[in-house]
Protein backbone atom coordinates (compact mmCIF):
# COMPACT_ATOMS: atom_id res chain seq x y z
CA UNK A 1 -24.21 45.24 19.98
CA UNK A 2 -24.09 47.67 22.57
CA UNK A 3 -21.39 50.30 23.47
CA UNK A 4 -19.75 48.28 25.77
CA UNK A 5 -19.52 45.74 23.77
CA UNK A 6 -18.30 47.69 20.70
CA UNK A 7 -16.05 49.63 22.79
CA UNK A 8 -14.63 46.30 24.16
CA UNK A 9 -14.29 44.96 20.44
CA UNK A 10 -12.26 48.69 19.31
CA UNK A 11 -9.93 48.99 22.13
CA UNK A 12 -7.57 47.80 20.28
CA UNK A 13 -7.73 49.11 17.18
CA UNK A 14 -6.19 53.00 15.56
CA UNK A 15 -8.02 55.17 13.58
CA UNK A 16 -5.19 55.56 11.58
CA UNK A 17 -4.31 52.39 9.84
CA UNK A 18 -5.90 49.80 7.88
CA UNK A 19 -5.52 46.32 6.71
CA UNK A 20 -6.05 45.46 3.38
CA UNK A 21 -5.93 42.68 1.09
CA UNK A 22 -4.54 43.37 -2.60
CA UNK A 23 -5.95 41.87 -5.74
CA UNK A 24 -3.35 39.16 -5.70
CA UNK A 25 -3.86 38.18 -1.89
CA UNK A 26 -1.26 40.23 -0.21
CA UNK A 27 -1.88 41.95 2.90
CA UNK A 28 -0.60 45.20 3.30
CA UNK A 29 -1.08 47.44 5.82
CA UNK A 30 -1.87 51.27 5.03
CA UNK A 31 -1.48 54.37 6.97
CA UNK A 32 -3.58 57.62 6.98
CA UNK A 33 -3.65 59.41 4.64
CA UNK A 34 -4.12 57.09 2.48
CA UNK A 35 -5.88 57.89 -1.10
CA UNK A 36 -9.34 56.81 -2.35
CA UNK A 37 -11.07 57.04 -5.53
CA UNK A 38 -14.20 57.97 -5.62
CA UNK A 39 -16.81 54.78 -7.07
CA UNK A 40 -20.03 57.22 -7.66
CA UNK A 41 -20.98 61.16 -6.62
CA UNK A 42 -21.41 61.06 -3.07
CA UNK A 43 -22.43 64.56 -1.09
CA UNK A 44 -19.67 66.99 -2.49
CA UNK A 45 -17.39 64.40 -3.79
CA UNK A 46 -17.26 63.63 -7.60
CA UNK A 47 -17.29 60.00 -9.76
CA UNK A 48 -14.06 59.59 -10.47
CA UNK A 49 -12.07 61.94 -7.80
CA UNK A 50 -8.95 61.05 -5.87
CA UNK A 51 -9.34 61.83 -2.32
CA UNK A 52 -7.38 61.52 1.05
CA UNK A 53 -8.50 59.02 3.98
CA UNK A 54 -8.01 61.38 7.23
CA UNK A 55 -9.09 58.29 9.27
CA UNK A 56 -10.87 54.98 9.25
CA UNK A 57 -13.98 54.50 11.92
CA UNK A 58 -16.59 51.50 12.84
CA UNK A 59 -20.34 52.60 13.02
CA UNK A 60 -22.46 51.11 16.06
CA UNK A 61 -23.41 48.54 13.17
CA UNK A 62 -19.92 47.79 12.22
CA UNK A 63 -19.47 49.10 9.22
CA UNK A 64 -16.62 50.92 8.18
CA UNK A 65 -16.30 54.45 7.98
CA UNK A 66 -13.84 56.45 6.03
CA UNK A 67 -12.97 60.49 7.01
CA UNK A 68 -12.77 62.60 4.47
CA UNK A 69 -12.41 66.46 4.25
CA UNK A 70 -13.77 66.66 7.90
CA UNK A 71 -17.14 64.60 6.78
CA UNK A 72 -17.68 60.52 7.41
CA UNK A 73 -18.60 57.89 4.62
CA UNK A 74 -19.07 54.52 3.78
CA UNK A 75 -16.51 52.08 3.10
CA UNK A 76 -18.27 50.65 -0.24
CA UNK A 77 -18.48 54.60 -1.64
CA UNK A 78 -14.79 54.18 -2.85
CA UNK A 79 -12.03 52.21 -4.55
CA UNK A 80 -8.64 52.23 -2.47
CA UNK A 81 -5.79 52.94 -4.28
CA UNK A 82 -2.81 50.56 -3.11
CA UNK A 83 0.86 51.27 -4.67
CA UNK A 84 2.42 47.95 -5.51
């Protein structure tokens, strides 16, 4: 995919929400911040830690990116914590 293409693709999406679906196959949709906990030590953050989603990105490969403390990580680094 190309930039065009992937900028094509994003134009209509926000960096600032996401769409998830919930253990028990709800959708709900969440808004920055949002918290995170973190699945396994990853650069500075800690096994274990709750943590704040500043925004959520796509890499050129299309895989999701989450911002955190001004630093970018993958998606699959992190269990997110919905309310019910």
């Amino acid at each position: 995919m190309d930039e065009k293409q992937l900028a094509e693709l994003l134009k209509f999406s926000n960096p600032k929400v996401l769409y998830v679906v919930t253990w028990n196959n709800l959708l709900k949709l969440l808004f920055c911040p949002f918290k995170v906990q973190v699945i396994g030590d990853i650069g500075e953050l800690k096994k274990g830690e709750i943590v704040w989603v500043e925004e959520v990105k796509v890499t050129m490969e299309l895989k999701t990116v989450f911002k955190i403390k001004e630093k970018y990580y993958y998606h699959h680094h992190f269990e997110i914590q919905v309310d019910e």
